[in-house]
N, C-alpha and C. Protein backbone atom coordinates (compact mmCIF):
# COMPACT_ATOMS: atom_id res chain seq x y z
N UNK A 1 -27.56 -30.12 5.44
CA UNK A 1 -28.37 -29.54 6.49
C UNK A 1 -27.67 -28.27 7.00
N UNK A 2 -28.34 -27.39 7.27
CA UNK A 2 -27.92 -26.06 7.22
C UNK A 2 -28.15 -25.69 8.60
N UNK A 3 -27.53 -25.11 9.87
CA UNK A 3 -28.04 -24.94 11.32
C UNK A 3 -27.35 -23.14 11.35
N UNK A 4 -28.28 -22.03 11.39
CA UNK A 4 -27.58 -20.77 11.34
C UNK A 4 -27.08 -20.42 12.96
N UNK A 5 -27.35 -21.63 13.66
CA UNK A 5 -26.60 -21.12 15.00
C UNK A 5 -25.22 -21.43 15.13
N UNK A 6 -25.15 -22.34 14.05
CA UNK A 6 -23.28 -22.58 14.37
C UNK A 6 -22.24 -21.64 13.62
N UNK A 7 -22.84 -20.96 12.60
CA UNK A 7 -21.74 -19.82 12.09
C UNK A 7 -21.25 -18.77 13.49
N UNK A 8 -22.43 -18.57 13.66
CA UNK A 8 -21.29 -17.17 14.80
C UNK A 8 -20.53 -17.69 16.10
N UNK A 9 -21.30 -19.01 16.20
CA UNK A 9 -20.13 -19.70 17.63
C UNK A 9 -18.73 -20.22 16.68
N UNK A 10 -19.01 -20.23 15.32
CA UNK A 10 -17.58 -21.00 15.13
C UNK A 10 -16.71 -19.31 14.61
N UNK A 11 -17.73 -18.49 14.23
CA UNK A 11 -16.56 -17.08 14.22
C UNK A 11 -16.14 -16.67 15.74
N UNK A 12 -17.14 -16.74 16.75
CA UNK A 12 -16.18 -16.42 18.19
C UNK A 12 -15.27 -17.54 18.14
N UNK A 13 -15.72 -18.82 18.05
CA UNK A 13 -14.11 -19.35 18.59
C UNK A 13 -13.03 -19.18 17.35
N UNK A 14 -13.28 -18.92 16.30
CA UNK A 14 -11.89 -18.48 15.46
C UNK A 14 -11.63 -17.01 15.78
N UNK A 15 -12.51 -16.16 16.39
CA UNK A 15 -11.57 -14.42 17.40
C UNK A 15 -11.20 -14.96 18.22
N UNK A 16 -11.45 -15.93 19.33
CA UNK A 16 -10.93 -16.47 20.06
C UNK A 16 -9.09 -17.09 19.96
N UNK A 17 -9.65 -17.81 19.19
CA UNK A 17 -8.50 -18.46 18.40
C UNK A 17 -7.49 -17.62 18.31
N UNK A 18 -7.97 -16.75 17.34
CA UNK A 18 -6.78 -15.42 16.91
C UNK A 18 -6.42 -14.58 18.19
N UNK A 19 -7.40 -14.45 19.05
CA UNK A 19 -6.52 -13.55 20.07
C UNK A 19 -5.60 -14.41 21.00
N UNK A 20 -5.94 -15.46 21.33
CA UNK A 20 -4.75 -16.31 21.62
C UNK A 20 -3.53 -16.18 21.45
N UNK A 21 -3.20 -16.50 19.82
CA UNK A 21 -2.64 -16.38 18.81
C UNK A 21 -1.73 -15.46 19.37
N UNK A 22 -2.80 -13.78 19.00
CA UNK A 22 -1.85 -12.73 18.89
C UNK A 22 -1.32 -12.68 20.46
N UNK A 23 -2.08 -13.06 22.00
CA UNK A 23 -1.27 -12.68 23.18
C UNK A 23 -0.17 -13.68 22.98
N UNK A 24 -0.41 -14.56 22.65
CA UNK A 24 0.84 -15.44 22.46
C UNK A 24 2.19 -15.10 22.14
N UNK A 25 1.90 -14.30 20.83
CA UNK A 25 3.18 -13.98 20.06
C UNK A 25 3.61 -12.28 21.00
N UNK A 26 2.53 -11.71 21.41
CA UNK A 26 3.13 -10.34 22.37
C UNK A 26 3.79 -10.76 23.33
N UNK A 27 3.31 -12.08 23.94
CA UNK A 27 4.22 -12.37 24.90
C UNK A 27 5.76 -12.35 24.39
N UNK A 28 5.74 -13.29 23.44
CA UNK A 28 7.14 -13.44 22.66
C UNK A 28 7.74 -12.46 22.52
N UNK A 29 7.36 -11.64 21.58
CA UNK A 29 7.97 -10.13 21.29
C UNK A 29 8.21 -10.04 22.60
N UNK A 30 7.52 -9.43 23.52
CA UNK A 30 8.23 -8.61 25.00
C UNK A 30 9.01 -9.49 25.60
N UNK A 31 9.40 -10.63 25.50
CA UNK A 31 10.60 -11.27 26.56
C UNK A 31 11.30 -11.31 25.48
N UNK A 32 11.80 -11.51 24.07
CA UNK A 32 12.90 -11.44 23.31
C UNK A 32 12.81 -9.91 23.78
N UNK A 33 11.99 -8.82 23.55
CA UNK A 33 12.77 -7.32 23.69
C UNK A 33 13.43 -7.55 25.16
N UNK A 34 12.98 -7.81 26.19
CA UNK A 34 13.47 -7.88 27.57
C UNK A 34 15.13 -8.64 27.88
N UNK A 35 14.92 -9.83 26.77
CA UNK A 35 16.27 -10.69 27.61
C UNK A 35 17.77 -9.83 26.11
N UNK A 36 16.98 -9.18 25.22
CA UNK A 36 18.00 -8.75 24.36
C UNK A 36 17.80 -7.20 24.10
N UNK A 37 17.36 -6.40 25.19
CA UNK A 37 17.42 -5.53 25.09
C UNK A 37 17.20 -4.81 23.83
N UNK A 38 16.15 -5.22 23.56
CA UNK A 38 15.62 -5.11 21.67
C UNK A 38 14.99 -4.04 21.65
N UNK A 39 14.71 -2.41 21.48
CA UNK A 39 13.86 -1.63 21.07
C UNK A 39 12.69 -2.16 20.34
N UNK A 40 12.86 -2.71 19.53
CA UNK A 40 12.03 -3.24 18.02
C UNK A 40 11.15 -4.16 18.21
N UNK A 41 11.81 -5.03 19.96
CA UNK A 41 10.94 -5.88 19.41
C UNK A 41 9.90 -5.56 20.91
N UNK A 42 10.12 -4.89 21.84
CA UNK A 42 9.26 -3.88 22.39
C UNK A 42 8.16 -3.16 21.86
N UNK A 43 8.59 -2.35 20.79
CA UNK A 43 7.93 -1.80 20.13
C UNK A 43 6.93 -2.45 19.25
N UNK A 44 7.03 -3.68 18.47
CA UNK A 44 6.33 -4.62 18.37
C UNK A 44 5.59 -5.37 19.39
N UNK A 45 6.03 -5.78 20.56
CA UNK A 45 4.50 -5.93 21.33
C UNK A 45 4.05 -5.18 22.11
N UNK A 46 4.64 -3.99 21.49
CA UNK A 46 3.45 -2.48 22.08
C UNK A 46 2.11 -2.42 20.97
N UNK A 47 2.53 -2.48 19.74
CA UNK A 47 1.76 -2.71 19.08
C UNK A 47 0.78 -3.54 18.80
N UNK A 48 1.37 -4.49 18.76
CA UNK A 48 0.44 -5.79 19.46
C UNK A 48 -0.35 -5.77 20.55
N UNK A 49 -0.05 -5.41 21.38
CA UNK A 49 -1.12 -4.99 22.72
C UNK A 49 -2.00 -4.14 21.74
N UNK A 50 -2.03 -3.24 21.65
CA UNK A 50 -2.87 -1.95 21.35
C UNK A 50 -3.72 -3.04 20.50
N UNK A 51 -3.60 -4.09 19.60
CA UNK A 51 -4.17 -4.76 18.84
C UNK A 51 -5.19 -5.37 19.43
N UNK A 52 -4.45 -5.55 20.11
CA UNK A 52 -5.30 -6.92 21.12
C UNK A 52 -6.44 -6.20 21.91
N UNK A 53 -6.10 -5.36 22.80
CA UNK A 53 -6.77 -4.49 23.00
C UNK A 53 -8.20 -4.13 22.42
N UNK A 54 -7.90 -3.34 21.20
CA UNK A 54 -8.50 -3.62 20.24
C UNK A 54 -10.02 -4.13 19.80
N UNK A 55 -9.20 -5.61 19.43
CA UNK A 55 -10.05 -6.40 18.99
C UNK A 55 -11.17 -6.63 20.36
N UNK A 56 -10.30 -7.09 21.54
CA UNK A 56 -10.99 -7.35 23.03
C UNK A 56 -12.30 -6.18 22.84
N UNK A 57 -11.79 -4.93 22.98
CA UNK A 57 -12.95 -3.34 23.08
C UNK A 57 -13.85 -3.65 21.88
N UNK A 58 -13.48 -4.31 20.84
CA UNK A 58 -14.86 -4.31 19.66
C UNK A 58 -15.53 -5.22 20.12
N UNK A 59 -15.06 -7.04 20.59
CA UNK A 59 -15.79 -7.92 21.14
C UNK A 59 -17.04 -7.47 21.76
N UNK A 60 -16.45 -6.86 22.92
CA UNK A 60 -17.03 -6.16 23.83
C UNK A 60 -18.07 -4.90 24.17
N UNK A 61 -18.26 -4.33 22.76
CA UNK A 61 -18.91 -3.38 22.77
C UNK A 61 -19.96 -3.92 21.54
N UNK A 62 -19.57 -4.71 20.79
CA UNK A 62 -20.35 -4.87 19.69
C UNK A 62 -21.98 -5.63 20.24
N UNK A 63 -22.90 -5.07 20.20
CA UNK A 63 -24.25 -5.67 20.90
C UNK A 63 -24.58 -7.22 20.51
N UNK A 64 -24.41 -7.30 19.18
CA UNK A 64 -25.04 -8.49 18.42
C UNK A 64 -23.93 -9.76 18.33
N UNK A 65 -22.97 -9.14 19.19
CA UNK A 65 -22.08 -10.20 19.16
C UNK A 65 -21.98 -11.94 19.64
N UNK A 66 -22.66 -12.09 19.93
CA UNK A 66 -23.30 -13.45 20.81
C UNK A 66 -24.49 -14.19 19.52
N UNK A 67 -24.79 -13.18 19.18
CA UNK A 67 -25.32 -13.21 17.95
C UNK A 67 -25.22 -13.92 16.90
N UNK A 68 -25.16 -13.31 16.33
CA UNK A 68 -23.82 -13.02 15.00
C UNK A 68 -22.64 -13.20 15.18
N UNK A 69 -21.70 -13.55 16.02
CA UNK A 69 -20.58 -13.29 15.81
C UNK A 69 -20.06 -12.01 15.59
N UNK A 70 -18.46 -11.67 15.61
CA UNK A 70 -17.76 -10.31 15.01
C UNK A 70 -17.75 -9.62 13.83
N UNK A 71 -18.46 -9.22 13.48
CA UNK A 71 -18.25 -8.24 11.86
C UNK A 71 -17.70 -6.97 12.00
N UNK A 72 -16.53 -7.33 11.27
CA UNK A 72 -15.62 -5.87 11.17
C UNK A 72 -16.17 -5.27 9.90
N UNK A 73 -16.46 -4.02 10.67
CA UNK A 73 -17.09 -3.52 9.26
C UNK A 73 -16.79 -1.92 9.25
N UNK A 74 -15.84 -1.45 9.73
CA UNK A 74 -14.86 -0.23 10.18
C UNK A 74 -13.75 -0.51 8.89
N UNK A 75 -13.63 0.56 7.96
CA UNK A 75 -12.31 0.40 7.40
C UNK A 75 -11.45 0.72 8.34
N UNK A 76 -11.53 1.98 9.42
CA UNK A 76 -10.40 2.49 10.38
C UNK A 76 -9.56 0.87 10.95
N UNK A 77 -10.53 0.43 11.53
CA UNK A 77 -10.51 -0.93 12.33
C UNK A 77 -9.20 -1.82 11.28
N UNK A 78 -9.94 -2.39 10.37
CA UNK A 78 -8.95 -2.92 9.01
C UNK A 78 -7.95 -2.38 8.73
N UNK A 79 -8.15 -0.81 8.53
CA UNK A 79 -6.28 -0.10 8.14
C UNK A 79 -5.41 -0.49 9.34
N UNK A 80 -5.90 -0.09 11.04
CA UNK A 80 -5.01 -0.49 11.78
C UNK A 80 -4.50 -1.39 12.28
N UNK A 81 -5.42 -2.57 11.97
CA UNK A 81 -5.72 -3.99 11.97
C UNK A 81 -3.94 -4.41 11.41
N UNK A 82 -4.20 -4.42 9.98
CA UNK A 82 -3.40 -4.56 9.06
C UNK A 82 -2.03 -3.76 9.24
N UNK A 83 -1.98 -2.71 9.69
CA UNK A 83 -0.83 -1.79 9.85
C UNK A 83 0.17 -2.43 11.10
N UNK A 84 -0.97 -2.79 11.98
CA UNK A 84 -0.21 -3.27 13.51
C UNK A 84 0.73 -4.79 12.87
N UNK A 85 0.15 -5.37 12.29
CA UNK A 85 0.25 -6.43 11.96
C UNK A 85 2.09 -6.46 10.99
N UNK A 86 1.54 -5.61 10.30
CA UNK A 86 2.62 -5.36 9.12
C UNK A 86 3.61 -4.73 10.04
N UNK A 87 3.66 -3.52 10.57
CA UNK A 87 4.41 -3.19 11.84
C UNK A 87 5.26 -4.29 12.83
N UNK A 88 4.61 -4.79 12.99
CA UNK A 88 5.46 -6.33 14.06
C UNK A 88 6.39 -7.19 13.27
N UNK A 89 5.78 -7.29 12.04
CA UNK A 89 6.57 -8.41 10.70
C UNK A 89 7.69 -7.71 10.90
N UNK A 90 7.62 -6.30 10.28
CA UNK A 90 9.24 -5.26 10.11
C UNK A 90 9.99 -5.71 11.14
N UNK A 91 9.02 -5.02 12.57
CA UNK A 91 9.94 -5.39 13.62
C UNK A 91 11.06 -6.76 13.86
N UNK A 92 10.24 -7.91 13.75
CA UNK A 92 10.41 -9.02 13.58
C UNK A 92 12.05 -9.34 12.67
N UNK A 93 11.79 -8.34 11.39
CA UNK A 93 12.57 -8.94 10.29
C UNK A 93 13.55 -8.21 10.84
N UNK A 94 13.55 -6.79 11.24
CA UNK A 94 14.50 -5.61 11.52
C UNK A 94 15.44 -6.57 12.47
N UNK A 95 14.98 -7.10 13.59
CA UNK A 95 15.43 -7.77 14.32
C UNK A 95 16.57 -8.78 14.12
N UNK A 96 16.06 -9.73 13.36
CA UNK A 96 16.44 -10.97 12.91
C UNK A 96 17.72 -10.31 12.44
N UNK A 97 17.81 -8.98 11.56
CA UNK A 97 18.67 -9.04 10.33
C UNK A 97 19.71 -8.26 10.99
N UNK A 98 19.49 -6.92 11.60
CA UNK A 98 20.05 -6.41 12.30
C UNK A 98 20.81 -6.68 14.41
N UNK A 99 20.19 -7.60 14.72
CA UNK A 99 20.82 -7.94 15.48
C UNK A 99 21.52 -8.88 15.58
């Protein structure tokens, strides 16, 4: 049995999900940069914000979203998506290895 109203409530609660997720881990990043005086890992949940951000401003602007659910359909969106993401890992590893 097939119901097309439950795909886009179960994609908001998996953006949901994920933005959780990501304030979660910005939190992290900014109190490890704070209690260890970390550039890197500052800089990683600067990035992360801007992410979050982000995703929040597409939620939010996208009309059909209640709808449908979120469709990213911006490569810009995806490159920075992915970049922020990959960006925080470095940070992350830079961290670990170097401090």
């Amino acid at each position: 049995m097939r119901d097309p109203g439950l795909q886009p409530e179960r994609t908001q609660q998996a953006w949901s999900r994920t933005l959780l997720l990501l304030a979660l881990n910005i939190l992290l990043f900014f109190r490890s940069g704070l209690l260890s005086h970390s550039w890197l890992m500052l800089m990683g949940s600067f990035a992360g914000g801007i992410l979050f951000l982000m995703i929040c401003f597409k939620r939010q602007m996208t009309p059909s979203y209640t709808k449908k659910g979120l469709k990213i359909d911006s490569r810009l969106f995806l490159l920075f998506s992915s970049l922020a993401l990959v960006f925080m890992s470095l940070m992350l590893v830079m961290k670990i290895l170097f401090d």
